[in-house]
Each structure stands twice: as structure tokens, then as C-alpha cells.
PDB file of N, CA and C in Angstrom:
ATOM      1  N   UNK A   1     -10.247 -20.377   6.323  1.00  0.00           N
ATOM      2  CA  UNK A   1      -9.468 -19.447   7.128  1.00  0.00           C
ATOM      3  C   UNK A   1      -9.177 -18.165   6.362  1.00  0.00           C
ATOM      4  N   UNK A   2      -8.887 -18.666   5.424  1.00  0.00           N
ATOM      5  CA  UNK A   2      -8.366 -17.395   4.109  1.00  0.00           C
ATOM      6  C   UNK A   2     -10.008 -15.643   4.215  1.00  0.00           C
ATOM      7  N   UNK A   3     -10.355 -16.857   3.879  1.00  0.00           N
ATOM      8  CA  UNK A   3     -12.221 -15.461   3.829  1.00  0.00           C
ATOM      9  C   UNK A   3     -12.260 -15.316   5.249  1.00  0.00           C
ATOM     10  N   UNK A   4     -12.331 -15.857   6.095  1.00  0.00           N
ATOM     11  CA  UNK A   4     -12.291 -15.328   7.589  1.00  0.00           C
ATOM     12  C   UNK A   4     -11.426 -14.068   7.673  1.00  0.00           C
ATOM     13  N   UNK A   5     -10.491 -14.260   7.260  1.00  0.00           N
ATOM     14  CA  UNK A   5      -9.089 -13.193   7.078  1.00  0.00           C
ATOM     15  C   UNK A   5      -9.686 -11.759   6.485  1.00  0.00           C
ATOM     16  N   UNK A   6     -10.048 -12.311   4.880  1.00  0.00           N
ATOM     17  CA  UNK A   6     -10.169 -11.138   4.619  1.00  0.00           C
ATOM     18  C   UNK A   6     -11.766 -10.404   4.847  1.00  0.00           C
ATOM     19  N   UNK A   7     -12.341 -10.803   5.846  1.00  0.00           N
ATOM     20  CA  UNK A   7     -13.750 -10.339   6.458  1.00  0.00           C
ATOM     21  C   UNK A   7     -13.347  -9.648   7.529  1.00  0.00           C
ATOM     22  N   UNK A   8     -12.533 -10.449   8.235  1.00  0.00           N
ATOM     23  CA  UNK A   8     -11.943  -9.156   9.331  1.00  0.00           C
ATOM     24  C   UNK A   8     -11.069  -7.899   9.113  1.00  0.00           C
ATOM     25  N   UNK A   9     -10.206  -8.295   7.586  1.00  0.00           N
ATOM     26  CA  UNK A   9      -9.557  -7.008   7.392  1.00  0.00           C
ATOM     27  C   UNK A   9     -10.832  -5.650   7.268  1.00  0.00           C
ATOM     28  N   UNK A  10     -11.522  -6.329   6.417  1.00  0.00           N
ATOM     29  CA  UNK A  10     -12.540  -5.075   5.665  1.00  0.00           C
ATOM     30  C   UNK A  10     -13.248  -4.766   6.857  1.00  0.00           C
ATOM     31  N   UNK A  11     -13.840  -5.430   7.289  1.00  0.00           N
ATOM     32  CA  UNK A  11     -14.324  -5.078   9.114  1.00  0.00           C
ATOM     33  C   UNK A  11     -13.352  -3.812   9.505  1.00  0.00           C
ATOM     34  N   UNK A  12     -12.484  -4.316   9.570  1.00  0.00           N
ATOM     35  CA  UNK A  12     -10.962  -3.324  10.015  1.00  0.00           C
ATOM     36  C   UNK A  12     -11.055  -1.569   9.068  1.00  0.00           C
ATOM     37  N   UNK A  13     -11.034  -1.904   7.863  1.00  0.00           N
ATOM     38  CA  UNK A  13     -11.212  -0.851   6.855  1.00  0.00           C
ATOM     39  C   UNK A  13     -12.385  -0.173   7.252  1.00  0.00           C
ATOM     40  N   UNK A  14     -13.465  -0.402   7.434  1.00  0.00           N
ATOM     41  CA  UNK A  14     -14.818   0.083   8.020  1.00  0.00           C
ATOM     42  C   UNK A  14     -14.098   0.800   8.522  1.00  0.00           C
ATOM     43  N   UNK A  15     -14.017   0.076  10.139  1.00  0.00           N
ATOM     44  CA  UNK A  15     -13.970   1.182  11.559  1.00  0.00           C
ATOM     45  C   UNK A  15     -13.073   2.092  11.425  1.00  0.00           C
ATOM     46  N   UNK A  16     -11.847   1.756  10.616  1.00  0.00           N
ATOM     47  CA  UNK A  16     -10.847   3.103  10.412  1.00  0.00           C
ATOM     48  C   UNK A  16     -11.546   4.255   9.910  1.00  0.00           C
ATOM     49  N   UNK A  17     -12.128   3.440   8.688  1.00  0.00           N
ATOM     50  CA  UNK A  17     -12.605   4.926   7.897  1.00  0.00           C
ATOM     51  C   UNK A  17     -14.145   5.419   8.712  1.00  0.00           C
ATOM     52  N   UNK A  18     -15.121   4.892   9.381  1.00  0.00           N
ATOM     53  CA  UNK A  18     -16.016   5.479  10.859  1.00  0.00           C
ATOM     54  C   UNK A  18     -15.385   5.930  11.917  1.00  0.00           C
ATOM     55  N   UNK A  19     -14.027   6.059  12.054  1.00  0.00           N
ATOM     56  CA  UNK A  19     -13.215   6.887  13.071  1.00  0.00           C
ATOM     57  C   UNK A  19     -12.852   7.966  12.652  1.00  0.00           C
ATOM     58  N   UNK A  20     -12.075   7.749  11.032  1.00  0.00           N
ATOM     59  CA  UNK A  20     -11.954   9.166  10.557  1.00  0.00           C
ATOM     60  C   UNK A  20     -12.796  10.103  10.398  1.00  0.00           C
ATOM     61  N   UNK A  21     -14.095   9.318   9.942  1.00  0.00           N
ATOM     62  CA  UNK A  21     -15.432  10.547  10.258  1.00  0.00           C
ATOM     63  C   UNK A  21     -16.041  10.988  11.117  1.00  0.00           C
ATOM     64  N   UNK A  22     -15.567  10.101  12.353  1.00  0.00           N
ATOM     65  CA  UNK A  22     -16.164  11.061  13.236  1.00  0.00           C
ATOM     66  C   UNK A  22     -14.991  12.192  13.637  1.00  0.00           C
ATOM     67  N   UNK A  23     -13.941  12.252  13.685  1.00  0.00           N
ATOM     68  CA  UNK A  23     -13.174  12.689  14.002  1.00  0.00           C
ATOM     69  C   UNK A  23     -12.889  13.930  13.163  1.00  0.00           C
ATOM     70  N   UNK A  24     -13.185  13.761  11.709  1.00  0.00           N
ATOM     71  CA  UNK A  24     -13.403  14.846  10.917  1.00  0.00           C
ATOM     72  C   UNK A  24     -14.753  15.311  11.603  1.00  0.00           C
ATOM     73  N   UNK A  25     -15.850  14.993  11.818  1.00  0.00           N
ATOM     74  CA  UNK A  25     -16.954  15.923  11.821  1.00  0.00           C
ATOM     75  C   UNK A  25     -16.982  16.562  12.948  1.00  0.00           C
ATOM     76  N   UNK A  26     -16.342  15.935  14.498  1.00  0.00           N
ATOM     77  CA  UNK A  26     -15.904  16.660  15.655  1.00  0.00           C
ATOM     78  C   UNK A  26     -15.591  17.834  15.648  1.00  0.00           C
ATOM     79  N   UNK A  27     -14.339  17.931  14.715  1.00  0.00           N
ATOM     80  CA  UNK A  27     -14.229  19.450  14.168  1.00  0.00           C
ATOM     81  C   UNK A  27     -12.486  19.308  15.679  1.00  0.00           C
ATOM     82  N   UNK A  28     -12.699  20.430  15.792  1.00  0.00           N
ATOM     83  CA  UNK A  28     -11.228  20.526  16.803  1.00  0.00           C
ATOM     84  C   UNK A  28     -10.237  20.888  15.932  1.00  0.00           C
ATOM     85  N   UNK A  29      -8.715  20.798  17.358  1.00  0.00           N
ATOM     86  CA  UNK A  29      -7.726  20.812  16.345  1.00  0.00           C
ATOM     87  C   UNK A  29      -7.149  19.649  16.360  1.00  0.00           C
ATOM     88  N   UNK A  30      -7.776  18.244  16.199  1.00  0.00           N
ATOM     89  CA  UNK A  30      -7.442  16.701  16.446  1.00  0.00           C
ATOM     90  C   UNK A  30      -6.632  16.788  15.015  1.00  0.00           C
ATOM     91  N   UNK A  31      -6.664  17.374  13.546  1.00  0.00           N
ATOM     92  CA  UNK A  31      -6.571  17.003  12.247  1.00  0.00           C
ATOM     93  C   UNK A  31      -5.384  15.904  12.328  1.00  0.00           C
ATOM     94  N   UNK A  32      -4.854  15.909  13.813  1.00  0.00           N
ATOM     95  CA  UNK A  32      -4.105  14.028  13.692  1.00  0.00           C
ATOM     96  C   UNK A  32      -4.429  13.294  13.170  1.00  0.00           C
ATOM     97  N   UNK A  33      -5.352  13.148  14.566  1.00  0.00           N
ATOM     98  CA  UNK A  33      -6.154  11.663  14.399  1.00  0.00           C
ATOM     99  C   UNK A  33      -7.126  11.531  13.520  1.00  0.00           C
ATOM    100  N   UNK A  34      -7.287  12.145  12.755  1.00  0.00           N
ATOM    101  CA  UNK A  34      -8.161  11.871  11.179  1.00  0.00           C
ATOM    102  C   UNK A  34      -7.122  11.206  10.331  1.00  0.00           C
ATOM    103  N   UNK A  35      -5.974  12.185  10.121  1.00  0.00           N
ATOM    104  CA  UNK A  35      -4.878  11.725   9.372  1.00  0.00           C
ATOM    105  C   UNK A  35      -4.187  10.305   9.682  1.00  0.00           C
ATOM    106  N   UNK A  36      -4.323  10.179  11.029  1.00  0.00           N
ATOM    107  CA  UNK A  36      -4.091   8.662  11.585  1.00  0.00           C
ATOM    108  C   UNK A  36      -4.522   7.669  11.244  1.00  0.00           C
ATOM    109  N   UNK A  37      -6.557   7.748  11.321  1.00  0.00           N
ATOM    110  CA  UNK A  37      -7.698   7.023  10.842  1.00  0.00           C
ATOM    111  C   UNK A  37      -7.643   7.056   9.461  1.00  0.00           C
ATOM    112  N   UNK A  38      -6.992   7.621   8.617  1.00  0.00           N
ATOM    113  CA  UNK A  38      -6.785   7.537   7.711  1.00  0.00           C
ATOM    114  C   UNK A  38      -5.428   6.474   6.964  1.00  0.00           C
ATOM    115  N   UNK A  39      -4.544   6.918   7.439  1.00  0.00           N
ATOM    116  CA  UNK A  39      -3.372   6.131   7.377  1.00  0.00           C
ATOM    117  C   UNK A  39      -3.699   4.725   7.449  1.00  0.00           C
ATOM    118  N   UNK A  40      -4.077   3.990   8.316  1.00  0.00           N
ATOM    119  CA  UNK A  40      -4.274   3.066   9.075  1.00  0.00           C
ATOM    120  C   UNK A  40      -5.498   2.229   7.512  1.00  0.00           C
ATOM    121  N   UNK A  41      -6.239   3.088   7.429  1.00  0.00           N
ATOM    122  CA  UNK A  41      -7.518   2.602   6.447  1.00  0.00           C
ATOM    123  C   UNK A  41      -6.487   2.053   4.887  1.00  0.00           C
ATOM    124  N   UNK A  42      -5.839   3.445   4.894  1.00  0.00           N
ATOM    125  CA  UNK A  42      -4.726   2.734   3.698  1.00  0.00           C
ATOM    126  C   UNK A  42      -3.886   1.550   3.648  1.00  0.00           C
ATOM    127  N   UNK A  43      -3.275   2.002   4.898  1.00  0.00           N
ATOM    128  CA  UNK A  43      -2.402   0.503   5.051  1.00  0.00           C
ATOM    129  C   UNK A  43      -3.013  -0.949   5.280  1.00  0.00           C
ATOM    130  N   UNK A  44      -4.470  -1.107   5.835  1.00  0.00           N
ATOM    131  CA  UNK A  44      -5.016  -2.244   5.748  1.00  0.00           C
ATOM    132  C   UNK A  44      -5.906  -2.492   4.653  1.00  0.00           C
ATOM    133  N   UNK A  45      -5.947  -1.244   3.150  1.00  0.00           N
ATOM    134  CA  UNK A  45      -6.563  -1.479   2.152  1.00  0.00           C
ATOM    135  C   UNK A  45      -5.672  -2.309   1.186  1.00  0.00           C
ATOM    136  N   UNK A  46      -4.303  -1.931   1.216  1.00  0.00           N
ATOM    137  CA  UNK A  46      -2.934  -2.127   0.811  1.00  0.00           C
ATOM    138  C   UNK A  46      -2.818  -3.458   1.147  1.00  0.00           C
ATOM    139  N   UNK A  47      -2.402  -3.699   2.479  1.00  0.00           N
ATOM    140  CA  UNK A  47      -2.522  -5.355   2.757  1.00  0.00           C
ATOM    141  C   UNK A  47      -3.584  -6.066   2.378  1.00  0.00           C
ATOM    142  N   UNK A  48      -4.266  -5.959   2.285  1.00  0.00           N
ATOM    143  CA  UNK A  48      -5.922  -6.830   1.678  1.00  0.00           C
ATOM    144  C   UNK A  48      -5.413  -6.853   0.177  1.00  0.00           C
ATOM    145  N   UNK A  49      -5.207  -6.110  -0.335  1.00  0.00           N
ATOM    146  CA  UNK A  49      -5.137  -6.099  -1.564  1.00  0.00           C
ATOM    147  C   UNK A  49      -3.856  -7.368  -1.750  1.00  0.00           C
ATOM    148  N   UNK A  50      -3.154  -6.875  -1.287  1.00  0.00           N
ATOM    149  CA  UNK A  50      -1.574  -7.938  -1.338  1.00  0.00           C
ATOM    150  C   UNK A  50      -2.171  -9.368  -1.213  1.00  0.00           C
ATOM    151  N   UNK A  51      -2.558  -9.580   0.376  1.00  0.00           N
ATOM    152  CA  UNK A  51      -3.563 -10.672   0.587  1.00  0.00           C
ATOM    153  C   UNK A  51      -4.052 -11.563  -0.146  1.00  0.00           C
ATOM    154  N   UNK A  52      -4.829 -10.766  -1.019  1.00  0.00           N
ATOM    155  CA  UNK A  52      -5.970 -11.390  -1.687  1.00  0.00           C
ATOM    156  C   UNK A  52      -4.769 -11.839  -2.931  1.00  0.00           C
ATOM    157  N   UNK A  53      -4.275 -11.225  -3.816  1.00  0.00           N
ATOM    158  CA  UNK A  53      -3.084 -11.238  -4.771  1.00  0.00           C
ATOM    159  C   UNK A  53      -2.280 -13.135  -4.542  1.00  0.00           C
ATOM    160  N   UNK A  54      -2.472 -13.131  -2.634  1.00  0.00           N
ATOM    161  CA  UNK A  54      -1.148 -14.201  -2.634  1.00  0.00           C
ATOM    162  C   UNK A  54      -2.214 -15.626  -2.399  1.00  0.00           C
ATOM    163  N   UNK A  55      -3.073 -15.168  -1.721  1.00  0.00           N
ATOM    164  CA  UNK A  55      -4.376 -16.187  -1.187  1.00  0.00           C
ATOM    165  C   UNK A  55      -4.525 -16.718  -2.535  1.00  0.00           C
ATOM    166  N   UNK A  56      -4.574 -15.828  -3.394  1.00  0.00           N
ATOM    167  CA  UNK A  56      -4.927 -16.355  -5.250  1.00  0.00           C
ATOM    168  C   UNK A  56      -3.973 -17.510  -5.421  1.00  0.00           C
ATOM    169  N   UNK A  57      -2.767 -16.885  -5.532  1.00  0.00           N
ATOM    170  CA  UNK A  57      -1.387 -17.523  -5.766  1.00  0.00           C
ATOM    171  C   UNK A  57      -1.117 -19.153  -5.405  1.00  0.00           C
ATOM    172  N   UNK A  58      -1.471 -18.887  -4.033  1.00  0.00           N
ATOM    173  CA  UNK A  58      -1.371 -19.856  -3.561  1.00  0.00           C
ATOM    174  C   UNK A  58      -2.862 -21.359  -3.604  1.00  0.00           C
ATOM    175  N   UNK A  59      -3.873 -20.803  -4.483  1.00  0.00           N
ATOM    176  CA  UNK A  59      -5.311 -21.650  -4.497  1.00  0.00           C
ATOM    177  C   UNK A  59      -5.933 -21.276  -3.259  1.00  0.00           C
ATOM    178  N   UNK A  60      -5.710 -21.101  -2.538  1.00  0.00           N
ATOM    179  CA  UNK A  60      -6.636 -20.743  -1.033  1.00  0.00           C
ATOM    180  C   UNK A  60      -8.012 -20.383  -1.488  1.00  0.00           C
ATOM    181  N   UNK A  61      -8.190 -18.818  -2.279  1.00  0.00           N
ATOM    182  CA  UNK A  61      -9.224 -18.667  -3.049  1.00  0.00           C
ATOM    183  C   UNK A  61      -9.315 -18.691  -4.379  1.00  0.00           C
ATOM    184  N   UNK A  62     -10.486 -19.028  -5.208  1.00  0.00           N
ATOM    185  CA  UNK A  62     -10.454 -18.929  -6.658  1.00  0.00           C
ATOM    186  C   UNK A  62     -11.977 -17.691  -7.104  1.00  0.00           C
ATOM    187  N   UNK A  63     -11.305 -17.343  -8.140  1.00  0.00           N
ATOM    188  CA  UNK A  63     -12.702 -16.156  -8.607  1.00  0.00           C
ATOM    189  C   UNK A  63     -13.688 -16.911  -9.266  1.00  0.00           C
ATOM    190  N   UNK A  64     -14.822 -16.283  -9.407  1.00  0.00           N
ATOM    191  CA  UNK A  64     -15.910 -17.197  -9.888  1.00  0.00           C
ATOM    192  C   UNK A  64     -16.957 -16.097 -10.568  1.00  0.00           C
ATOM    193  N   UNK A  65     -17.443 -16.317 -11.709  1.00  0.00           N
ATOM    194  CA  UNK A  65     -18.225 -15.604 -12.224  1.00  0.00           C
ATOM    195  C   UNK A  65     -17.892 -15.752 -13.621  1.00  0.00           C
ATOM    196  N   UNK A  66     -17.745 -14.446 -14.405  1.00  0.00           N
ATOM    197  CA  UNK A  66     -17.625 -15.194 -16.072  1.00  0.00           C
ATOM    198  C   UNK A  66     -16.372 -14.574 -16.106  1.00  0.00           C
ATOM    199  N   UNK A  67     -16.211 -16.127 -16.887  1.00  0.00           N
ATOM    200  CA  UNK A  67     -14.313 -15.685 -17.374  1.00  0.00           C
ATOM    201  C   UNK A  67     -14.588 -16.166 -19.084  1.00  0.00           C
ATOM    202  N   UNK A  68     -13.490 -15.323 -19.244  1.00  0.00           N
ATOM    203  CA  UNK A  68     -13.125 -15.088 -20.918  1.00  0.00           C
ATOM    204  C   UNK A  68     -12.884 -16.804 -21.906  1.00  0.00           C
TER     205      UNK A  68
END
């Protein structure tokens, strides 16, 4: 459930940040909703990050590769 989670956040992070670009390259005077698509990309980079921090915490996930 845990990696399900954080596959849909980053899914999530994508489309924010493919909204902000299109929205930047539109051009207009939207400079909102870039700043919006932006916001939004932070705050679910922020939670993922936390996420992943507690998913650790708790064993849900473990890292794998070379350790010291």
C-alpha cells in the first residue's frame, strides 16, 4: 500500500509541474495559475518527502542498495 502511495504522489508531482508548463508557455496574464501549479508541486514534493521519512519509521519501506 505504502509504494502504491508514493507512485501516485509523484504521478501527482508530474501533472502539477505539466500544468505549470503549459500554463507558463500559454503566455497570458494567467501568471496565477502557474504560481498555483507550482505551489501545489511543492506541497506534494514536501509531503512525499515527510511520507517517505515516516513509511521508513514505521518499516513499511526499507532502502536497499549499499550501506556502510
Amino acid at each position: 500500500m505504502g509504494k502504491v502511495l508514493i507512485i501516485l504522489i509523484f504521478l501527482g508531482i508530474l501533472v502539477s509541474l505539466g500544468s505549470a508548463l503549459f500554463h507558463m508557455v500559454k503566455g497570458g496574464r494567467r501568471t496565477d495559475a502557474t504560481a498555483k501549479a507550482l505551489t501545489i508541486r511543492i506541497s506534494l514534493s514536501v509531503g512525499l518527502f515527510i511520507l517517505l521519512f515516516i513509511l521508513y519509521a514505521l518499516g513499511v519501506i526499507e532502502p536497499h542498495g549499499v550501506r556502510p
